[in-house]
Protein backbone atom coordinates (compact mmCIF):
# COMPACT_ATOMS: atom_id res chain seq x y z
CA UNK A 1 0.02 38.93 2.35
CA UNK A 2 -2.55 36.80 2.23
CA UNK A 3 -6.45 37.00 1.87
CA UNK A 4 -8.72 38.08 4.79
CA UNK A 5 -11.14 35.63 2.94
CA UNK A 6 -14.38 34.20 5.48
CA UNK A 7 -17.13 31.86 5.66
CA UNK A 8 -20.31 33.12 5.94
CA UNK A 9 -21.48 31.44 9.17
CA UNK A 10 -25.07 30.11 9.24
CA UNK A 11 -26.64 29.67 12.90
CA UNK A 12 -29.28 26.96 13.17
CA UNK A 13 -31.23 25.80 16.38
CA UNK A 14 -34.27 24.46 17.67
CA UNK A 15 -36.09 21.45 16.24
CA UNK A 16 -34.69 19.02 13.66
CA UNK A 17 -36.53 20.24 11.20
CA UNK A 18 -36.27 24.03 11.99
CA UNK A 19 -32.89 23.18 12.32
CA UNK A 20 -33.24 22.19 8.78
CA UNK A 21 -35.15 24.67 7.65
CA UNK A 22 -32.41 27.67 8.67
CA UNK A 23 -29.63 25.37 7.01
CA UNK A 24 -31.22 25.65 4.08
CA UNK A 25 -32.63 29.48 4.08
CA UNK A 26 -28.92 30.24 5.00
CA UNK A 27 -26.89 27.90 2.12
CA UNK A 28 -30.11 28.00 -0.37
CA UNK A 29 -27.66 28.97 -3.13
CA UNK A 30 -24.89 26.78 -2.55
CA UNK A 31 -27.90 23.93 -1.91
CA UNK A 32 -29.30 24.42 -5.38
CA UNK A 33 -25.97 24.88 -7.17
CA UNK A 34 -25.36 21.02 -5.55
CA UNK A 35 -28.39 19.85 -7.21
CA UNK A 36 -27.75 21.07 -10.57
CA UNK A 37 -24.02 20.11 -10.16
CA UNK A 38 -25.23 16.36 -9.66
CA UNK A 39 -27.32 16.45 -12.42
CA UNK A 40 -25.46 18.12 -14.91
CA UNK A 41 -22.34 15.68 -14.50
CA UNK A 42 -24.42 12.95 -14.24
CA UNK A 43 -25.85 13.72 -17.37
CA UNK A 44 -22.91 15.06 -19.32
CA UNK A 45 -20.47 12.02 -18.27
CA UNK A 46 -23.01 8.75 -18.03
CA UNK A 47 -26.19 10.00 -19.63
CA UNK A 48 -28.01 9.14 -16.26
CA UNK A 49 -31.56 11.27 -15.97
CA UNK A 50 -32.38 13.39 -13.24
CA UNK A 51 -35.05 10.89 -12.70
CA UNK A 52 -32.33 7.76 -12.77
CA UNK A 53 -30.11 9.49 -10.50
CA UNK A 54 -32.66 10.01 -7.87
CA UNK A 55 -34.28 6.11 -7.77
CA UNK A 56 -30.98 4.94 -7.66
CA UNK A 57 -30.24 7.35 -4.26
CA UNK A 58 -33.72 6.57 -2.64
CA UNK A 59 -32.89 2.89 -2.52
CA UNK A 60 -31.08 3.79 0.77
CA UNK A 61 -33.41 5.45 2.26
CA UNK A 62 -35.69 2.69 4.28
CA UNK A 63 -31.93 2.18 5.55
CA UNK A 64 -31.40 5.69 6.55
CA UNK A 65 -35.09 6.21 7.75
CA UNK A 66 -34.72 3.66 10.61
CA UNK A 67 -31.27 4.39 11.73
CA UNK A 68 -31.44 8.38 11.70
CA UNK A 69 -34.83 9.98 11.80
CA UNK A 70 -33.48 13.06 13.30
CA UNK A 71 -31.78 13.37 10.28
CA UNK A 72 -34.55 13.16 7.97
CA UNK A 73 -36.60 15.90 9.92
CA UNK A 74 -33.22 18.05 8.97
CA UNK A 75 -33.37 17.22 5.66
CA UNK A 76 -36.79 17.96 5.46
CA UNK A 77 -36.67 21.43 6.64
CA UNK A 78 -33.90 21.99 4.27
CA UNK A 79 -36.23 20.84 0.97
CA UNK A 80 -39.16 22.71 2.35
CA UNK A 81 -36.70 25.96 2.74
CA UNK A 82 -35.21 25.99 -0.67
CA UNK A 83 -37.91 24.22 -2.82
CA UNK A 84 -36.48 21.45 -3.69
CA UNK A 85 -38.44 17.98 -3.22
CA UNK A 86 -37.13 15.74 -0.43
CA UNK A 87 -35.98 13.70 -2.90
CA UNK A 88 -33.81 15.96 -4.33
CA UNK A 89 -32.20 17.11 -0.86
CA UNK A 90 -31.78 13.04 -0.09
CA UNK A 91 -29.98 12.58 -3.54
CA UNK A 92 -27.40 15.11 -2.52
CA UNK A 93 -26.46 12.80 0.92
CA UNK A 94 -26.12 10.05 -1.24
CA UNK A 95 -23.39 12.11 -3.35
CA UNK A 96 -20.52 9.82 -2.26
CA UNK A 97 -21.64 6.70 -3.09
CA UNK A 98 -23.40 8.04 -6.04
CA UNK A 99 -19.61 9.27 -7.75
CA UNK A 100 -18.78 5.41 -6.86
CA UNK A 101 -21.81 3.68 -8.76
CA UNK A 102 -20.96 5.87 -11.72
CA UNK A 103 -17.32 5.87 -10.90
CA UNK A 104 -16.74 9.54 -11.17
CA UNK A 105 -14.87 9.33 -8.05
CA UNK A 106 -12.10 12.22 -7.61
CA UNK A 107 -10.67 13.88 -3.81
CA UNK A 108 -7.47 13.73 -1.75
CA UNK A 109 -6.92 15.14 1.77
CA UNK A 110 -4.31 14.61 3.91
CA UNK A 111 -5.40 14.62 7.38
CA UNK A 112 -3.39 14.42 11.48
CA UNK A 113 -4.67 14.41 14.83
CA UNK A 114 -1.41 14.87 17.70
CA UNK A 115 -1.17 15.08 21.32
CA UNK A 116 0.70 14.46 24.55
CA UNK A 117 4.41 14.39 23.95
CA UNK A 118 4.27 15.24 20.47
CA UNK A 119 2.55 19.00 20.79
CA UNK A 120 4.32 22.17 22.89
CA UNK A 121 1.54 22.00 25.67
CA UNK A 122 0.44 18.59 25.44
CA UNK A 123 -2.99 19.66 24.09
CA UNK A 124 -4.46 17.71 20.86
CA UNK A 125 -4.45 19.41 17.80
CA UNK A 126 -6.56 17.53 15.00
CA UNK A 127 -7.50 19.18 11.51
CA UNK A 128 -6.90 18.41 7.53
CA UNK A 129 -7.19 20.11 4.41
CA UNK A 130 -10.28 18.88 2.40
CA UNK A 131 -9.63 18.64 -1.08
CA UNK A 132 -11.72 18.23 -3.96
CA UNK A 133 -13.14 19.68 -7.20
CA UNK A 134 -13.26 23.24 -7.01
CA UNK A 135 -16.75 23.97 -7.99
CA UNK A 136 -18.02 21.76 -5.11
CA UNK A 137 -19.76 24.48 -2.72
CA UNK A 138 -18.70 23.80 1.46
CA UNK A 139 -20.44 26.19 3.78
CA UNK A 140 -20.06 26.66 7.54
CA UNK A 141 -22.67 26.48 10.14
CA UNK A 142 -22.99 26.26 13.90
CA UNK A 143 -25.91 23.95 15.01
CA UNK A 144 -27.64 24.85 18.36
CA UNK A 145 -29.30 21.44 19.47
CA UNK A 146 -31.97 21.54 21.80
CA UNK A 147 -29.83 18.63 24.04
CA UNK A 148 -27.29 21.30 24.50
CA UNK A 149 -25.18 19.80 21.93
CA UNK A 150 -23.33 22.70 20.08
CA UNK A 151 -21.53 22.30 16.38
CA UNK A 152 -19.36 23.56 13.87
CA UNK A 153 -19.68 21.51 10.78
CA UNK A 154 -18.03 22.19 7.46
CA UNK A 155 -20.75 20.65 5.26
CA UNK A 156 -19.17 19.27 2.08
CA UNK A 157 -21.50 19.71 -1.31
CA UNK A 158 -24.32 18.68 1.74
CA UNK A 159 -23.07 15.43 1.69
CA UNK A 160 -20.32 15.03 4.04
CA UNK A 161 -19.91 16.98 7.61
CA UNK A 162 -16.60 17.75 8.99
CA UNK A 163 -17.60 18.09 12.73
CA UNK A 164 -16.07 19.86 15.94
CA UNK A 165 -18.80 19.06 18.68
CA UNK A 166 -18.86 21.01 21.85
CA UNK A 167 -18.94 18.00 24.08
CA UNK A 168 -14.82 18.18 23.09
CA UNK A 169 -14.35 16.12 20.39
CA UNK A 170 -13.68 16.52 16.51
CA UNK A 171 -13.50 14.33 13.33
CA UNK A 172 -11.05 14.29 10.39
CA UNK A 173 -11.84 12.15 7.15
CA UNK A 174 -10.23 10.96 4.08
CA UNK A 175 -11.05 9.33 0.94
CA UNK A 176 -9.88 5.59 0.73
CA UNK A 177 -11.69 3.81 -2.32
CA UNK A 178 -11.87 -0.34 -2.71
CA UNK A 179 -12.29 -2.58 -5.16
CA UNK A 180 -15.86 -3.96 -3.66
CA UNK A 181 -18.90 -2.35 -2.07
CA UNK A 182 -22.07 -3.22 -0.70
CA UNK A 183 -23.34 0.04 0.64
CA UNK A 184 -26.00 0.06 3.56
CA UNK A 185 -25.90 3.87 4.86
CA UNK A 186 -24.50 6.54 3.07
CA UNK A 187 -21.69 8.86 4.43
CA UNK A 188 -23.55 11.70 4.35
CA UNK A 189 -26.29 9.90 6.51
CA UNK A 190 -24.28 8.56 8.80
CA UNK A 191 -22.00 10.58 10.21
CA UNK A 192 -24.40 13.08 11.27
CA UNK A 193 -25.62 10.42 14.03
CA UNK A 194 -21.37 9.99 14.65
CA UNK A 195 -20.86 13.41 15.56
CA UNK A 196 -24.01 14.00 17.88
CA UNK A 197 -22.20 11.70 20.27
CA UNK A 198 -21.19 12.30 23.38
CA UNK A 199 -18.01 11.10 23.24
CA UNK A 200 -15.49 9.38 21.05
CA UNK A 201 -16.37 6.10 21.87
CA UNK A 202 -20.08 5.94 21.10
CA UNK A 203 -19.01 7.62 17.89
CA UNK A 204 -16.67 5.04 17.10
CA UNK A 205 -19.07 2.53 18.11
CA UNK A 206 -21.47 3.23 15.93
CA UNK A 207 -18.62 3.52 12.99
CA UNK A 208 -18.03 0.15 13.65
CA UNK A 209 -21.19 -0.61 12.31
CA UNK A 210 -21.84 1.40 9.99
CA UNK A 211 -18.16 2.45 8.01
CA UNK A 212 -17.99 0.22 5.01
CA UNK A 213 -15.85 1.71 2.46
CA UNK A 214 -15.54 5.57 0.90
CA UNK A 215 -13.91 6.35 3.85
CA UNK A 216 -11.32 6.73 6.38
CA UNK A 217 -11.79 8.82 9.89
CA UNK A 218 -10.05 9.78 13.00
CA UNK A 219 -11.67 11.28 15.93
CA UNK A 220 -9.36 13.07 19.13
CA UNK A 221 -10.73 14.75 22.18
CA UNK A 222 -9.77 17.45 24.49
CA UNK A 223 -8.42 14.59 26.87
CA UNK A 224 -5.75 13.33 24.54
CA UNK A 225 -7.80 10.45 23.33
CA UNK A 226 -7.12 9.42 19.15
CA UNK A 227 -8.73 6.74 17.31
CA UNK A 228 -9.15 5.85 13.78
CA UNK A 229 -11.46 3.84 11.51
CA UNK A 230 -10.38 1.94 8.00
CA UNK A 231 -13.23 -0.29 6.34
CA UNK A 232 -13.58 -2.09 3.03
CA UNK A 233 -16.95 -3.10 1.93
CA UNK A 234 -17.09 -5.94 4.41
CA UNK A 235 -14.17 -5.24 7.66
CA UNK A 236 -12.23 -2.77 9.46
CA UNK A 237 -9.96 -1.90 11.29
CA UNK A 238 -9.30 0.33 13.69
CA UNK A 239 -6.54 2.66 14.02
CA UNK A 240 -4.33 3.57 17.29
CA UNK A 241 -2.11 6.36 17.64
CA UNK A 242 1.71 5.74 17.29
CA UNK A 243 4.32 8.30 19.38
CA UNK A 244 1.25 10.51 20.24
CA UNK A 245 0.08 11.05 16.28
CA UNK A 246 -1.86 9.53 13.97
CA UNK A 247 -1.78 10.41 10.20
CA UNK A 248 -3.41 9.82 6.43
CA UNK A 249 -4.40 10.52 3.57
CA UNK A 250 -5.96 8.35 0.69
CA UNK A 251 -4.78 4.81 0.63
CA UNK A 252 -4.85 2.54 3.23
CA UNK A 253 -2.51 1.67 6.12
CA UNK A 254 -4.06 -1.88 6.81
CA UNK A 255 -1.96 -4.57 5.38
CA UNK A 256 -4.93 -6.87 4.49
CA UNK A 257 -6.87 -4.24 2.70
CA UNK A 258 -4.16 -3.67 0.21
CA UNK A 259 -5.03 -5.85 -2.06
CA UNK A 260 -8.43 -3.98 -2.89
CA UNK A 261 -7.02 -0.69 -2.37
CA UNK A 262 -7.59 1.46 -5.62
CA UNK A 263 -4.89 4.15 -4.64
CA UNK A 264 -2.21 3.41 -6.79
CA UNK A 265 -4.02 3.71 -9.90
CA UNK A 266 -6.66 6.76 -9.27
CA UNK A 267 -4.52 8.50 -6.30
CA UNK A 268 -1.01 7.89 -6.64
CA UNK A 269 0.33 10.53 -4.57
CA UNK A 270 -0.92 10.07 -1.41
CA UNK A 271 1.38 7.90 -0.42
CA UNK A 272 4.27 10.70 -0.86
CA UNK A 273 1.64 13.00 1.39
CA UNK A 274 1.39 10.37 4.02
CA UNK A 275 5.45 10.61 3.88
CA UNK A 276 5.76 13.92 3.89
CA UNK A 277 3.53 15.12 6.84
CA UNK A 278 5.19 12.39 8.77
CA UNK A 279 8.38 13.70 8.43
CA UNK A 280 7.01 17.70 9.23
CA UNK A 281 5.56 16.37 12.16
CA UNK A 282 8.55 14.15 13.28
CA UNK A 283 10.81 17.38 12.98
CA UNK A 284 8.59 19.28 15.25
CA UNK A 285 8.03 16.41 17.78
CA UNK A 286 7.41 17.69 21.30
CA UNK A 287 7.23 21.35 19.88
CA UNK A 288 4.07 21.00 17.81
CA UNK A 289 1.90 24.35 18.55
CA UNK A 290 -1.33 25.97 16.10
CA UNK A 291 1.40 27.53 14.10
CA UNK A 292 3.49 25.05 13.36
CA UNK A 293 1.05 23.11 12.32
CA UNK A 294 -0.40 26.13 10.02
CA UNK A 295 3.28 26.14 8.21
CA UNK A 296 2.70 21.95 7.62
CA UNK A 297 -1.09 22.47 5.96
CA UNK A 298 0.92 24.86 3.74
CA UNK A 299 3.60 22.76 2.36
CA UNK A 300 4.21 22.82 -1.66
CA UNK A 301 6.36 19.71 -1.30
CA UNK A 302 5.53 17.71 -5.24
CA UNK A 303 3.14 20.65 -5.52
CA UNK A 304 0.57 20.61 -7.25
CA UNK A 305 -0.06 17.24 -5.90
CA UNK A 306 0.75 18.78 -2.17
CA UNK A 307 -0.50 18.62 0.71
CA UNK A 308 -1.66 22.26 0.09
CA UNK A 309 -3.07 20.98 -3.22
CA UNK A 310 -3.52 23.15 -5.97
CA UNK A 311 -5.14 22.65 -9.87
CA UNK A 312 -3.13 20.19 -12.20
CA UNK A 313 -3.11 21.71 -15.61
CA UNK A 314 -1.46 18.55 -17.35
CA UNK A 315 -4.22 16.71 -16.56
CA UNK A 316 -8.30 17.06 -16.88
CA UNK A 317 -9.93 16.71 -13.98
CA UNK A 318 -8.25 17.65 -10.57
CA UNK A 319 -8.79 18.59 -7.22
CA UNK A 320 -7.54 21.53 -5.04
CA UNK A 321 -7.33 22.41 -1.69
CA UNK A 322 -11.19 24.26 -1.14
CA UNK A 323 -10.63 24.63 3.00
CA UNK A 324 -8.63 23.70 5.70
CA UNK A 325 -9.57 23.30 9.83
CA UNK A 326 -7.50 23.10 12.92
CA UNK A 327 -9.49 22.09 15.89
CA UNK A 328 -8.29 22.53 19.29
CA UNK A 329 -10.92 20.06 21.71
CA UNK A 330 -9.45 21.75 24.84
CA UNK A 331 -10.18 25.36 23.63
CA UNK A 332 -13.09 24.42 22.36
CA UNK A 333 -11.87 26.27 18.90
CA UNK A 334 -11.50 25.84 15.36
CA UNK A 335 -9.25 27.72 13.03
CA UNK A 336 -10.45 27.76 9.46
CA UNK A 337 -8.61 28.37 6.04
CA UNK A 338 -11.65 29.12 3.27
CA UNK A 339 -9.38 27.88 0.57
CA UNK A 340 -5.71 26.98 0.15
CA UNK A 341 -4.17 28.09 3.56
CA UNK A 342 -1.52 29.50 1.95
CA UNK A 343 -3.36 32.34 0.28
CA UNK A 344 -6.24 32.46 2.89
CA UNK A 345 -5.49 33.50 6.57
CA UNK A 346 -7.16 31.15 9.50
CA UNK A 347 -10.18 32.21 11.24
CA UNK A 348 -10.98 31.30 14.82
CA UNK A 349 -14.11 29.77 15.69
CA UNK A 350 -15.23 28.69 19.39
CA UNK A 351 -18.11 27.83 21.57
């Protein structure tokens, strides 16, 4: 039997910054607990001050100023809600590339977005489990926008948003690390701007600008559209659907980026993920459906290292499975696991 386990769902609306301001009155604990989080690792594993840390963040910020002001209202509404300086709430957007520069770097998912002839109805079914260190705090909101524009994100430590927009489109990411970076916008800053989209294609547009590195995304809508996005500090590709499905986890797929790809040393076993959900999904092709696709997010296969990922003893730092989404664009719904999916039930979620 397993756990009736829920996440506490924080409504926001109105302004940018009010917007802000109930995101943070709503995840004000798991908002400080980032903060301290940061600091205290950054500390204990690289002797880097508070103070270091947060000079070293708000170098991207005349970056993230001009190409996201909406998102700096947000922010500031969230600083002004739980008391911590701007600064601090910036620091925590810049988490991602701030684990690079002090390579503390650890996460897997494994991640699919099908449609068309591979699913039961032809409807496209995207979602992932998001792995990472299990004292890293996610929370759940649903953003009213005063455009209309409706959201439920899965914010990550406040640094990365998985997104399901109401306009019928979601987004799936993974980890992929290279050897070379020259950072311009952080993740956290810039796929806010992705998701408010309207569509798939502005979003990808503007990933084409701005994905350099840290990460990998795909992006489906309720039309049966799939696209994904591989960079490296300096290209990228994009990534097209093959028999109706696209898949991944942490390495990358594009032959000329292998050379910089740091997989094979720091995460070796996502290439037997990557195999594995290919062949789950390949012996349920055509007859894909919500629960079939529940059974696949649950699979032990080389557990712990799984695709339901669970804590390595052997070893001293590790990562585990902390939630896991299945959106449905045509439905407008989102089922949600809050933890490992196979001792947490799904939740639905819709518009």
């Amino acid at each position: 039997m397993k756990n009736l386990k829920e996440f506490k769902l924080i409504e926001c609306q109105g302004t940018p910054y009010e917007i802000g301001r109930q995101w943070g009155e709503g995840c004000k604990d798991s908002i400080l607990k980032i903060s301290e989080n940061i600091y205290n690792s950054m500390t204990l594993f690289h002797k880097a001050s508070k103070e270091d840390v947060i000079i070293r963040a708000m170098k991207f910020f005349p970056a993230v100023q001009a190409f996201d002001p909406y998102l700096i209202e947000i922010m500031r509404g969230q600083a002004d809600a739980t008391g911590l300086s701007f600064e601090e709430i910036f620091t925590q957007k810049c988490y991602n590339e701030l684990t690079f520069c002090y390579d503390n770097i650890s996460g897997l998912c494994t991640s699919f977005a099908v449609t068309g002839k591979a699913t039961q109805d032809g409807k496209t079914i995207l979602g992932q489990n998001i792995d990472f260190l299990p004292e890293v705090p996610i929370d759940l909101l649903k953003i009213h926008h005063a455009n209309g524009l409706k959201q439920f994100i899965l914010s990550f430590s406040n640094s990365s948003e998985f997104t399901f927009s109401s306009t019928g489109f979601g987004m799936c990411a993974n980890a992929t690390i290279g050897k070379n970076y020259a950072f311009n916008i952080p993740v956290g800053c810039y796929l806010p701007r992705v998701m408010r989209e309207k569509n798939i294609n502005d979003a990808i547009n503007i990933l084409k600008q701005v994905a350099r590195g840290l990460g990998y995304y795909h992006l489906a809508d309720k039309n049966g559209h799939m696209l994904g996005i591989e960079s490296i500090h300096n290209d990228f590709e994009l990534i097209y659907p093959e028999r109706d499905i696209i898949l991944h986890s942490n390495h990358y797929i594009t032959e000329r980026f292998k050379e910089v790809d740091t997989a094979p040393q720091l995460q070796p076993d996502s290439y037997h993920r990557l195999d594995r959900i290919l062949n789950l999904m390949n012996q349920h092709y055509g007859e894909i459906n919500i629960e079939i696709i529940k059974k696949i997010l649950v699979d032990h296969d080389k557990k712990p290292n799984s695709i339901c990922r669970h804590i390595d003893s052997t070893v001293p730092v590790s990562s585990a499975t902390l939630a896991s989404f299945i959106m449905v664009p045509e439905e407008g719904a989102i089922y949600i696991a809050a933890g490992n999916p196979c001792e947490y039930e799904y939740v639905r979620y819709e518009f």
